[in-house]
N, C-alpha and C. Protein backbone atom coordinates (compact mmCIF):
# COMPACT_ATOMS: atom_id res chain seq x y z
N UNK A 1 73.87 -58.67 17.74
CA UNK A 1 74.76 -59.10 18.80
C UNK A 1 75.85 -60.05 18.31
N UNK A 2 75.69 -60.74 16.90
CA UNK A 2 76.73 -61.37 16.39
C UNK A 2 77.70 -60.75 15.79
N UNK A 3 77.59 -60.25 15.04
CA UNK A 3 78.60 -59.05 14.64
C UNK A 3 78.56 -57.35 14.82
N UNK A 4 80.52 -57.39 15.27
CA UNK A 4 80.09 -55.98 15.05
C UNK A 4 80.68 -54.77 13.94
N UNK A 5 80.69 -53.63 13.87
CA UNK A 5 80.97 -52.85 12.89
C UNK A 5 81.78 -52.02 13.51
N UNK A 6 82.91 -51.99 12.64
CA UNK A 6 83.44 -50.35 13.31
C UNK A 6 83.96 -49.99 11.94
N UNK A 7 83.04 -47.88 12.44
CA UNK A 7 83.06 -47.17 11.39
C UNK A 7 83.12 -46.10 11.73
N UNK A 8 83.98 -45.01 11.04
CA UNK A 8 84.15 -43.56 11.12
C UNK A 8 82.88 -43.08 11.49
N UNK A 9 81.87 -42.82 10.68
CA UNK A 9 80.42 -42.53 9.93
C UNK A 9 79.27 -43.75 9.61
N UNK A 10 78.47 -43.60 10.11
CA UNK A 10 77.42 -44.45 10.10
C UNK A 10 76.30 -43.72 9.84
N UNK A 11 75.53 -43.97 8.35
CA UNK A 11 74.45 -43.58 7.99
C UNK A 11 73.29 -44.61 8.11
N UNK A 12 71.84 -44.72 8.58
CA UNK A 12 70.96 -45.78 8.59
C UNK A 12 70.02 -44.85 7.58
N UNK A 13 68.83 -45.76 7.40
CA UNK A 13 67.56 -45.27 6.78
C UNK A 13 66.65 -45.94 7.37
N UNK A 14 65.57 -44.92 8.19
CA UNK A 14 64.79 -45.63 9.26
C UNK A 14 63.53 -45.11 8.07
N UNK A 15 63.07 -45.75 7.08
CA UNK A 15 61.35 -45.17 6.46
C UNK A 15 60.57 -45.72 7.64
N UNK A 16 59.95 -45.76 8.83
CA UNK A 16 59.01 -45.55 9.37
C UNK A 16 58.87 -44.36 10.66
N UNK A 17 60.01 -43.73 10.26
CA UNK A 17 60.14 -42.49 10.65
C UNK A 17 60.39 -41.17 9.97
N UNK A 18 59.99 -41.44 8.08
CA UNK A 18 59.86 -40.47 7.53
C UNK A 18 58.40 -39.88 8.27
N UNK A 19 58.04 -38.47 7.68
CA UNK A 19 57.16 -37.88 7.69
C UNK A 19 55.77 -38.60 7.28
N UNK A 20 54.90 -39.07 8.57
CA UNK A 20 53.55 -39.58 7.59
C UNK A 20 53.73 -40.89 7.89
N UNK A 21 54.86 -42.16 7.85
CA UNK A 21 55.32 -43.22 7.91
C UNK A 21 54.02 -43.62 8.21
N UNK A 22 54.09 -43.77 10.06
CA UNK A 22 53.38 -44.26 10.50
C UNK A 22 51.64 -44.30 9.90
N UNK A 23 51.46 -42.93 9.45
CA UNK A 23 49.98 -43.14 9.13
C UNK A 23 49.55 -43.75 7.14
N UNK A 24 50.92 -44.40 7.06
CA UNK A 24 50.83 -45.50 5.27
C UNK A 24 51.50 -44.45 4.34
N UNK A 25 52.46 -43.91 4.68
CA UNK A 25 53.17 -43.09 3.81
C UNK A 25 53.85 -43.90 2.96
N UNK A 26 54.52 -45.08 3.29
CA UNK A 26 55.10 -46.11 2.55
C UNK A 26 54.36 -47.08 1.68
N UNK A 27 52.96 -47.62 2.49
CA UNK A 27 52.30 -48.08 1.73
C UNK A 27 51.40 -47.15 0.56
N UNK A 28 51.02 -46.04 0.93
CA UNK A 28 49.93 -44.84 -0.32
C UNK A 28 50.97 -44.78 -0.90
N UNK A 29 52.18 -45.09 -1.25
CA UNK A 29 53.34 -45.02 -2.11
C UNK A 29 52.98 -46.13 -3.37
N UNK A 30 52.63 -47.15 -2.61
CA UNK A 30 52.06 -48.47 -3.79
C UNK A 30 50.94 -48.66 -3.77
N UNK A 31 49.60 -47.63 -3.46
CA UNK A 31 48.54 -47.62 -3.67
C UNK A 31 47.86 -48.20 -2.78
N UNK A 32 48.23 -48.28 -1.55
CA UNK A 32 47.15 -48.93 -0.46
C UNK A 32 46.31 -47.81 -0.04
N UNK A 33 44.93 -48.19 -0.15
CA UNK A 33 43.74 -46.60 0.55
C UNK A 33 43.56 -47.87 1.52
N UNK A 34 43.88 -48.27 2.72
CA UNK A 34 43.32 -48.89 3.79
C UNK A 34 41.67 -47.91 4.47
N UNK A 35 40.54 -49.39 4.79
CA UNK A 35 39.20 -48.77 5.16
C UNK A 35 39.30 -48.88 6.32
N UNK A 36 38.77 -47.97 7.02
CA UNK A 36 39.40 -48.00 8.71
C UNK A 36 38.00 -48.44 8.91
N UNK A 37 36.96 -49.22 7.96
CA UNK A 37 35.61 -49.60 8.42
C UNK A 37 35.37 -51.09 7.86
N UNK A 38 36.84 -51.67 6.76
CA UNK A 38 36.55 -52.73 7.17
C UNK A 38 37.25 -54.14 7.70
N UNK A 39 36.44 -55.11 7.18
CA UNK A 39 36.62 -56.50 8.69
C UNK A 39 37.17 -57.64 7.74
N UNK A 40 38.18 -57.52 7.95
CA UNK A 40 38.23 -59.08 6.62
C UNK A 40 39.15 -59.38 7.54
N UNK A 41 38.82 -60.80 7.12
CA UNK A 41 40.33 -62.09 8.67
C UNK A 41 40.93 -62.44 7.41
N UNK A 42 42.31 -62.99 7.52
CA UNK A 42 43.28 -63.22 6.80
C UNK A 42 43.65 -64.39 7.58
N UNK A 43 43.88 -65.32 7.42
CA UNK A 43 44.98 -66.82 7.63
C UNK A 43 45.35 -66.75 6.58
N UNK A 44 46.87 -66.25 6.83
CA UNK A 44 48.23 -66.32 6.31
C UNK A 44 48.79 -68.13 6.02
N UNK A 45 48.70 -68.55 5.10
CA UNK A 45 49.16 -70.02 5.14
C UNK A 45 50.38 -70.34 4.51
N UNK A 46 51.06 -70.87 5.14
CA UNK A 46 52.51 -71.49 4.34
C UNK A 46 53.03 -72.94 4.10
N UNK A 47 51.40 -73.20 4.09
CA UNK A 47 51.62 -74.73 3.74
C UNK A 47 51.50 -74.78 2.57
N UNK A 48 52.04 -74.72 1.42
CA UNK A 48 52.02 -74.72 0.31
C UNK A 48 52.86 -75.16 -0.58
N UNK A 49 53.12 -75.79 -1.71
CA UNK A 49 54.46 -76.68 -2.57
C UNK A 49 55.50 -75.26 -2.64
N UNK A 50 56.63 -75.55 -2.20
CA UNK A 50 58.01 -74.93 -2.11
C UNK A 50 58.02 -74.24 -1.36
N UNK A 51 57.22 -74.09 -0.43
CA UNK A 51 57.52 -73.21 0.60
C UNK A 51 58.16 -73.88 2.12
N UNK A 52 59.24 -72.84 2.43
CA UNK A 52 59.04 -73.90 4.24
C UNK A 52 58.82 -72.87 5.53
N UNK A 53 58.84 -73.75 6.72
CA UNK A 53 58.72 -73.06 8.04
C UNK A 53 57.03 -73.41 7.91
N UNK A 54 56.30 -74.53 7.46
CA UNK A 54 55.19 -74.27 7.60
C UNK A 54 54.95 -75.49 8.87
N UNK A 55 53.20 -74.67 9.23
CA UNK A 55 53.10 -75.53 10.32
C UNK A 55 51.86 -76.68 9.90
N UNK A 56 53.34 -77.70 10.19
CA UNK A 56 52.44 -79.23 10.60
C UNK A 56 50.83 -79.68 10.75
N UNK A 57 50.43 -79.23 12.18
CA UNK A 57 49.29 -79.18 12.16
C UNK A 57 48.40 -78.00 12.16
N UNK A 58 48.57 -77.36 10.72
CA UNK A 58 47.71 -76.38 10.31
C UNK A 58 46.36 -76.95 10.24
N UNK A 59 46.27 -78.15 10.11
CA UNK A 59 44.70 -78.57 9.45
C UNK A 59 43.78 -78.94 10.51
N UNK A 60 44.37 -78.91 12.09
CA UNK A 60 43.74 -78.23 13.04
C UNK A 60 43.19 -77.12 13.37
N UNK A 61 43.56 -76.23 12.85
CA UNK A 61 43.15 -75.03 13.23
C UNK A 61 42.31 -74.21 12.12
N UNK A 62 42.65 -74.89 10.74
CA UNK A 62 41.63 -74.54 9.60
C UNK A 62 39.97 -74.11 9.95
N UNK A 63 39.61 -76.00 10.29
CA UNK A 63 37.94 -75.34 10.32
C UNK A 63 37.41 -74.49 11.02
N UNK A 64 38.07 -73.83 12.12
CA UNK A 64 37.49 -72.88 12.92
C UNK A 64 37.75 -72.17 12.85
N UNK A 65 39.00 -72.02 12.30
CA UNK A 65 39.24 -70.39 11.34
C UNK A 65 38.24 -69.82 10.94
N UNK A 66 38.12 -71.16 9.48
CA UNK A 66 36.97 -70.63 8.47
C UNK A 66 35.54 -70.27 9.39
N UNK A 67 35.12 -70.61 10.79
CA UNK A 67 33.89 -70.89 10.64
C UNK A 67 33.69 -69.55 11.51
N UNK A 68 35.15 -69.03 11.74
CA UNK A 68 35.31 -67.31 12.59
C UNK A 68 35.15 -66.35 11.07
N UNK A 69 35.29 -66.95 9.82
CA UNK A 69 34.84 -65.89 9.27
C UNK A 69 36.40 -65.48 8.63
N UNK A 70 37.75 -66.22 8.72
CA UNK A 70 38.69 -66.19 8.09
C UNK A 70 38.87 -66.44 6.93
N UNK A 71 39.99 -66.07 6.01
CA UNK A 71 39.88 -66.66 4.59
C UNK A 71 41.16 -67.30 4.57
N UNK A 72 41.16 -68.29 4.10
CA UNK A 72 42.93 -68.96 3.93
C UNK A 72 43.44 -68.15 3.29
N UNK A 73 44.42 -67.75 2.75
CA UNK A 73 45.08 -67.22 1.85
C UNK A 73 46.79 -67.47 1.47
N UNK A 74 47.18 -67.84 0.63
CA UNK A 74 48.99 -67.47 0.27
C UNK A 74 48.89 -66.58 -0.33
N UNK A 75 49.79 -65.23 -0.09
CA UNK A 75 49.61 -63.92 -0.54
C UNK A 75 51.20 -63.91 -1.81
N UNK A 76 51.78 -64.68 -1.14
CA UNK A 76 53.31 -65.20 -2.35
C UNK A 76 52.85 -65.18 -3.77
N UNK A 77 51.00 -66.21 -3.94
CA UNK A 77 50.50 -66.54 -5.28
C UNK A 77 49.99 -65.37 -5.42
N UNK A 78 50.01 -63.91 -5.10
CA UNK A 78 48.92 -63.08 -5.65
C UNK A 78 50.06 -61.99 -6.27
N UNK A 79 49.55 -61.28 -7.30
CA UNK A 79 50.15 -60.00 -7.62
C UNK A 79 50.41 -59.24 -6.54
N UNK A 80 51.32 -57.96 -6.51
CA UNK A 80 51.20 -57.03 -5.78
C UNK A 80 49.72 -56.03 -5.58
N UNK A 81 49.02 -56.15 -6.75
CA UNK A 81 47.73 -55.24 -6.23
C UNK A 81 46.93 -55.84 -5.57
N UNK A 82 46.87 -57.51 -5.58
CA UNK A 82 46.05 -58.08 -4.85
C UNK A 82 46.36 -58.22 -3.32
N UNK A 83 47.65 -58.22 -2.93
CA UNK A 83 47.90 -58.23 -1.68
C UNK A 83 47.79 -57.11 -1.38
N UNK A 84 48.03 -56.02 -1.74
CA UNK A 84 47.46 -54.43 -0.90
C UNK A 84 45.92 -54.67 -0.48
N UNK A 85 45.22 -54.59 -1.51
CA UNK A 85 43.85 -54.67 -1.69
C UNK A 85 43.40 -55.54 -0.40
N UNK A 86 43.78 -56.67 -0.40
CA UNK A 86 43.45 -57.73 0.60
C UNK A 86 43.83 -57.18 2.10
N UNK A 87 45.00 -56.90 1.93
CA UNK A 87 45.44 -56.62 3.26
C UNK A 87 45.08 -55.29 3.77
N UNK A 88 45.03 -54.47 2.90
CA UNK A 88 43.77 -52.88 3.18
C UNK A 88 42.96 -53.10 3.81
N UNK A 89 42.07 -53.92 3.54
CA UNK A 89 40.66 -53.95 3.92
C UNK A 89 40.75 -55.03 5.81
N UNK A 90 42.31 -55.72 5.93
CA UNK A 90 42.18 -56.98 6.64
C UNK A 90 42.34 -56.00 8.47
N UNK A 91 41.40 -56.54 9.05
CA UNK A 91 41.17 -55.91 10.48
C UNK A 91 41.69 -56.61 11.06
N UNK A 92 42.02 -58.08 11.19
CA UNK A 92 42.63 -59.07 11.62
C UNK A 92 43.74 -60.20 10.65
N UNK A 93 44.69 -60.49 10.97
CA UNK A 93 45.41 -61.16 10.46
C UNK A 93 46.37 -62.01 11.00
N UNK A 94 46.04 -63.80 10.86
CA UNK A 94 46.78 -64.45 11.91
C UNK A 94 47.63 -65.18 10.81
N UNK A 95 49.06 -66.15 11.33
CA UNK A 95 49.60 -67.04 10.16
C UNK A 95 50.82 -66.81 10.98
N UNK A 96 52.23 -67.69 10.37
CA UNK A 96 53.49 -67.68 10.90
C UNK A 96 53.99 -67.02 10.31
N UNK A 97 55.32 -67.00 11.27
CA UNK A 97 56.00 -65.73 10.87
C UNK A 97 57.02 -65.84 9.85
N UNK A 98 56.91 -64.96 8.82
CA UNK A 98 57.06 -65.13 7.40
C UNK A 98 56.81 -63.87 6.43
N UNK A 99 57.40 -63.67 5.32
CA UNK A 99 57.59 -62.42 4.41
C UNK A 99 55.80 -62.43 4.01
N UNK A 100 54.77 -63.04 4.31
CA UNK A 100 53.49 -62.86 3.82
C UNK A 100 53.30 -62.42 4.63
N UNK A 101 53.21 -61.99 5.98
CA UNK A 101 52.86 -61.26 6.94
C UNK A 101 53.01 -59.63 7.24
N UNK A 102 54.77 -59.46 6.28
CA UNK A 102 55.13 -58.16 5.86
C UNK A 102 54.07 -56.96 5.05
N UNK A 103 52.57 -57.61 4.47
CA UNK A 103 51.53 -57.09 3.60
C UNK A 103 50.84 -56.20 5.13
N UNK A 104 50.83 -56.63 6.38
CA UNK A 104 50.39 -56.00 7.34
C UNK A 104 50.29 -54.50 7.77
N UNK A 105 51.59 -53.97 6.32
CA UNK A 105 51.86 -52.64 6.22
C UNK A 105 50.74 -51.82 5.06
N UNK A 106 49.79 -52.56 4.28
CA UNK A 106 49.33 -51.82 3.22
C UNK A 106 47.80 -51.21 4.31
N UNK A 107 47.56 -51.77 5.86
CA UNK A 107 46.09 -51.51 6.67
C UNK A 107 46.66 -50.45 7.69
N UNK A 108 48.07 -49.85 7.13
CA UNK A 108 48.77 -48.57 8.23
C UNK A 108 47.55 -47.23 7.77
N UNK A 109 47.17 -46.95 9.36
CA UNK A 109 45.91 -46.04 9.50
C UNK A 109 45.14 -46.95 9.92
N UNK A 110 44.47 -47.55 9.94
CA UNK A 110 43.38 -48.45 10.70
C UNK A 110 43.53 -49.69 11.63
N UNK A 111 42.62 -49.83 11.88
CA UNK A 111 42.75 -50.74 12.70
C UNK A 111 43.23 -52.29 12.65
N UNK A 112 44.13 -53.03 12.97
CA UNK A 112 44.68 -54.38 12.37
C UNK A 112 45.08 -55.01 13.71
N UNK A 113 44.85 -56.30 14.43
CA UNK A 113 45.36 -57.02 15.01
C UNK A 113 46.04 -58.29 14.26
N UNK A 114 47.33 -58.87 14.99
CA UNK A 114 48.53 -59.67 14.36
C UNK A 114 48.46 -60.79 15.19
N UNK A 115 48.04 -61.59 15.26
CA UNK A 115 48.47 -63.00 15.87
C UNK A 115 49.90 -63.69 14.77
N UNK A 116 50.96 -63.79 15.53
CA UNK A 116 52.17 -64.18 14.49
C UNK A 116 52.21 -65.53 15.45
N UNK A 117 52.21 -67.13 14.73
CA UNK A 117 52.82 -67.70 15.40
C UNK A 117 54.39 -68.25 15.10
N UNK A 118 54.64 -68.56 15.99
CA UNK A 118 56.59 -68.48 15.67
C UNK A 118 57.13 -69.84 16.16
N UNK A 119 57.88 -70.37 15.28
CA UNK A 119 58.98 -71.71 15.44
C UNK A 119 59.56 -71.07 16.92
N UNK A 120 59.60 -72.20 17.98
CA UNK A 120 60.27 -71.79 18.42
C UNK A 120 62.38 -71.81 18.34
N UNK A 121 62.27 -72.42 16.81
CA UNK A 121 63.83 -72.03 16.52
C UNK A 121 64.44 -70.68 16.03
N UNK A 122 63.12 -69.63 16.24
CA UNK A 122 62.89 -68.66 15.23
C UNK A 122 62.62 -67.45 16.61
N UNK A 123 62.62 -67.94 17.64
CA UNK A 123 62.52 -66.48 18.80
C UNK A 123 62.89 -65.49 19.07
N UNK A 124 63.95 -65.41 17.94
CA UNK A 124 65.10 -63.80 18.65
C UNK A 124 64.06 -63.10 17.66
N UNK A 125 63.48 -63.49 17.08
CA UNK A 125 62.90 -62.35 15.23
C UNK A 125 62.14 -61.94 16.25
N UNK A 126 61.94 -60.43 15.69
CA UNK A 126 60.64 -59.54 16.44
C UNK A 126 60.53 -58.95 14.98
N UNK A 127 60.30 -58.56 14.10
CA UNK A 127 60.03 -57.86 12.50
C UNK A 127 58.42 -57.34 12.81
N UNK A 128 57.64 -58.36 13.29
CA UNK A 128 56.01 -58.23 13.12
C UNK A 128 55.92 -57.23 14.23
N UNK A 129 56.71 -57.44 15.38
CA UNK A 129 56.39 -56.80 16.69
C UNK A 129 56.56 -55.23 17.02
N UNK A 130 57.84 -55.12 15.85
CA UNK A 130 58.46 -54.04 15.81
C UNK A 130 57.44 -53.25 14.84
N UNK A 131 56.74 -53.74 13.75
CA UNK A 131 56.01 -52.85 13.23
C UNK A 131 54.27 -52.65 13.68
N UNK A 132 54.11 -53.74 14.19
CA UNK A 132 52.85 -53.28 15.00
C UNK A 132 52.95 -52.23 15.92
N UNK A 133 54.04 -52.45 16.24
CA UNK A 133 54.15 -50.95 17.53
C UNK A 133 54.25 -49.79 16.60
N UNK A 134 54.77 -49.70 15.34
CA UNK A 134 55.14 -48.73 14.78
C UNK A 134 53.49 -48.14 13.98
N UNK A 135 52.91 -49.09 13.87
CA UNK A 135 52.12 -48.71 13.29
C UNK A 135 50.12 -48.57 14.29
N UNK A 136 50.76 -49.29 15.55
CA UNK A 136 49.51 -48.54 16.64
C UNK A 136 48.82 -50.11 16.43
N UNK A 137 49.19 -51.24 16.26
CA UNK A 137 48.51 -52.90 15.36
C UNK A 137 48.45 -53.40 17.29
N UNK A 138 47.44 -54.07 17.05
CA UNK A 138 47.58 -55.06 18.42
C UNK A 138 47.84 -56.24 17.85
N UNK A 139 49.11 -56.88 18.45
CA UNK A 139 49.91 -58.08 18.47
C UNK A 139 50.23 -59.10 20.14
N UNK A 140 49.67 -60.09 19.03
CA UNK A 140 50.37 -61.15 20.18
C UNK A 140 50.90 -62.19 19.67
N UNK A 141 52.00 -62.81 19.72
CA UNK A 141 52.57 -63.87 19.44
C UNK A 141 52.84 -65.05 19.74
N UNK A 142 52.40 -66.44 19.41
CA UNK A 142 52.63 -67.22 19.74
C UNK A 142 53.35 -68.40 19.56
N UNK A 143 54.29 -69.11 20.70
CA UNK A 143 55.12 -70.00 20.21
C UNK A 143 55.06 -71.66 19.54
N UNK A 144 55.33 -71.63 18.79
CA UNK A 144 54.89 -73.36 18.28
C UNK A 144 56.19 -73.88 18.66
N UNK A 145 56.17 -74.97 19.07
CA UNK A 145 57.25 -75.71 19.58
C UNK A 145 58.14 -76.56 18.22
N UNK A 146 58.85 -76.57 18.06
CA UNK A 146 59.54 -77.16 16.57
C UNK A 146 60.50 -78.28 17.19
N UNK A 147 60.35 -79.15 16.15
CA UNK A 147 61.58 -80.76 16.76
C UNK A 147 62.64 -80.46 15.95
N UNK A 148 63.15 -79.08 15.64
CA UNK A 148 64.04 -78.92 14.90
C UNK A 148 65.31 -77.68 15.18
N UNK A 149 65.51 -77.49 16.12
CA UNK A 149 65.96 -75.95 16.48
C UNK A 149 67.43 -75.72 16.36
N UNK A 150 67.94 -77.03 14.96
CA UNK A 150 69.08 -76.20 14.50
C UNK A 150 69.10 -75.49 13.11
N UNK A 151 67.45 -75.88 12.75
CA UNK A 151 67.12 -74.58 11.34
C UNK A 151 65.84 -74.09 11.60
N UNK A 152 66.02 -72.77 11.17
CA UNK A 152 64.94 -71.97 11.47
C UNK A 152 64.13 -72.20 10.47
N UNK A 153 64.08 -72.65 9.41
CA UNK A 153 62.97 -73.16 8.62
C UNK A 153 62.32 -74.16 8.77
N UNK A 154 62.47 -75.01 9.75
CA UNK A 154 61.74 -76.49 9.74
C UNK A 154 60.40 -76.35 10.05
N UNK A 155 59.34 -76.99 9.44
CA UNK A 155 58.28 -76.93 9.80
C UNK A 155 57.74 -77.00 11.35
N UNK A 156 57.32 -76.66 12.18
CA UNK A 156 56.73 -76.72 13.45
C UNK A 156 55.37 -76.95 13.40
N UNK A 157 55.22 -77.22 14.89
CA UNK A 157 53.36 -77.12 15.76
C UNK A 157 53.25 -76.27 16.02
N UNK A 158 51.94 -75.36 15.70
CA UNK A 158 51.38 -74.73 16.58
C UNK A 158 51.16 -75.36 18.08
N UNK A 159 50.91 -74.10 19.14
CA UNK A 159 50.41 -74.71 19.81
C UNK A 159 48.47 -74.11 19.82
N UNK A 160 47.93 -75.13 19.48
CA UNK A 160 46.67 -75.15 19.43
C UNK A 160 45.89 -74.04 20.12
N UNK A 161 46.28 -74.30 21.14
CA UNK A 161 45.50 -74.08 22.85
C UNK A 161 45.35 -72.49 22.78
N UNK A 162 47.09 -72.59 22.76
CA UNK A 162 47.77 -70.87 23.24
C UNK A 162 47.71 -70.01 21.78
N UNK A 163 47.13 -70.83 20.42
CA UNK A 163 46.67 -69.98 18.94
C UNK A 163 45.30 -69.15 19.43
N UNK A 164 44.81 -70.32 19.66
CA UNK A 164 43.13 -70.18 20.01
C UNK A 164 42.81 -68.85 20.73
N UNK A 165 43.73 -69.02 21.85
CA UNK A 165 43.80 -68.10 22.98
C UNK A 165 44.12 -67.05 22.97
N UNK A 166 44.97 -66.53 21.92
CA UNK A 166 45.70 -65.30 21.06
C UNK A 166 44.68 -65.24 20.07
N UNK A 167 44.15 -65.94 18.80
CA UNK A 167 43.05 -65.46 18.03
C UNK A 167 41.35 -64.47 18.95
N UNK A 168 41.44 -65.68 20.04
CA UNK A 168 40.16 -65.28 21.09
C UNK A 168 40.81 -63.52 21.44
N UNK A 169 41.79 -63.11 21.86
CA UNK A 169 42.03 -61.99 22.17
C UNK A 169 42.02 -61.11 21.39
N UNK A 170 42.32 -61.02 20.21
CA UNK A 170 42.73 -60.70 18.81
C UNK A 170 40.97 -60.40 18.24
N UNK A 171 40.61 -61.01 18.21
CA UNK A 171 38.92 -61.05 17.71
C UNK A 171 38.39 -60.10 18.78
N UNK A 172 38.53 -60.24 19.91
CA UNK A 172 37.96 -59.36 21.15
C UNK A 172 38.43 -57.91 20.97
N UNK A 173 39.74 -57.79 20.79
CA UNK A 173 40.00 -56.31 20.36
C UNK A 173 39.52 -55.89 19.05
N UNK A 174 39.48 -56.46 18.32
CA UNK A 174 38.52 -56.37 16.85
C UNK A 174 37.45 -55.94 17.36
N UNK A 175 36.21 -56.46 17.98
CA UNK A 175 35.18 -56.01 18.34
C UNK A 175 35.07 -54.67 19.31
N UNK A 176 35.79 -54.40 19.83
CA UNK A 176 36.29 -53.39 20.62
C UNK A 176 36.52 -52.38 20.01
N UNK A 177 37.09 -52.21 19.00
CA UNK A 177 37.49 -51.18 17.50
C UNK A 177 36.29 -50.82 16.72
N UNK A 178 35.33 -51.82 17.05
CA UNK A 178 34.01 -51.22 15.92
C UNK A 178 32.91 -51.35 16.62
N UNK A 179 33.00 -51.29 18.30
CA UNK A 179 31.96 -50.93 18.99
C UNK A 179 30.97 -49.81 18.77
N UNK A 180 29.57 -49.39 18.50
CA UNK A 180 29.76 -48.11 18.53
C UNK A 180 29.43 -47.17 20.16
């Protein structure tokens, strides 16, 4: 909506509408075999030296992560085979919204729920939203309030309450997926 283009001819390249896309055509390209049987939680973290947009009070929401059975993770520090691998196997995956979250594509074919939480200096982005739909992912997103909303990188809050409340839903459709 900020800029516009004017052009004779306009070519795009939509890859999640090649042939297959949707069911990891892009990812079996770099070797993702996603298990549509298993359960691994992912906390996406971006609290880490040189990184920004991270959230403040992450170290709230840590121990009960871990004690749901999450793994912390920065996927930035891993090779590329390790983030397929990880994210193949991940049924759930929560963290802010951020290029580590983009790995959400190597579990296309199975089952994956997305809790993204988001600066709220950062609201127009839909990236996660747009490919969960593309790829069949249950997503919900939630807003952290930021004291900063003339850069979209500044660290923010979660909001605790309304994480919890999106992980609680997120876990519930998880269980729902491997009912038998």
């Amino acid at each position: 909506p900020r800029h516009w283009l004017e052009a004779d001819r306009l070519f795009t390249v939509y890859p999640d509408r090649l042939p297959g896309a949707a069911d990891g055509f892009v990812a079996g390209r770099l070797g993702a075999r996603p298990d549509p049987h298993s359960r691994r939680r992912l906390f996406v973290s971006r609290n880490v030296a040189g990184t920004v947009r991270g959230i403040r009070n992450e170290a709230a929401l840590i121990p009960r992560l871990v004690a749901r059975g999450f793994e912390i993770v920065d996927p930035g520090s891993w090779p590329l085979k390790e983030q397929i691998e990880r994210f193949s196997q991940a049924s759930v995956v929560v963290g802010p919204h951020g290029a580590g979250l983009t790995n959400i594509v190597f579990r296309a074919g199975a089952p994956l729920a997305l809790v993204e939480i988001i600066s709220s200096s950062k609201v127009w982005r839909h990236h996660f939203y747009e490919m969960c739909g593309h790829h069949g992912y249950f997503y919900r997103p939630v807003l952290g309030p930021s004291t900063d909303l003339s850069s979209e990188n500044a660290p923010f809050d979660a909001d605790v309450a309304a994480t919890w409340a999106a992980i609680d839903e997120a876990l519930a459709w998880e269980e729902r997926q491997y009912a038998p």
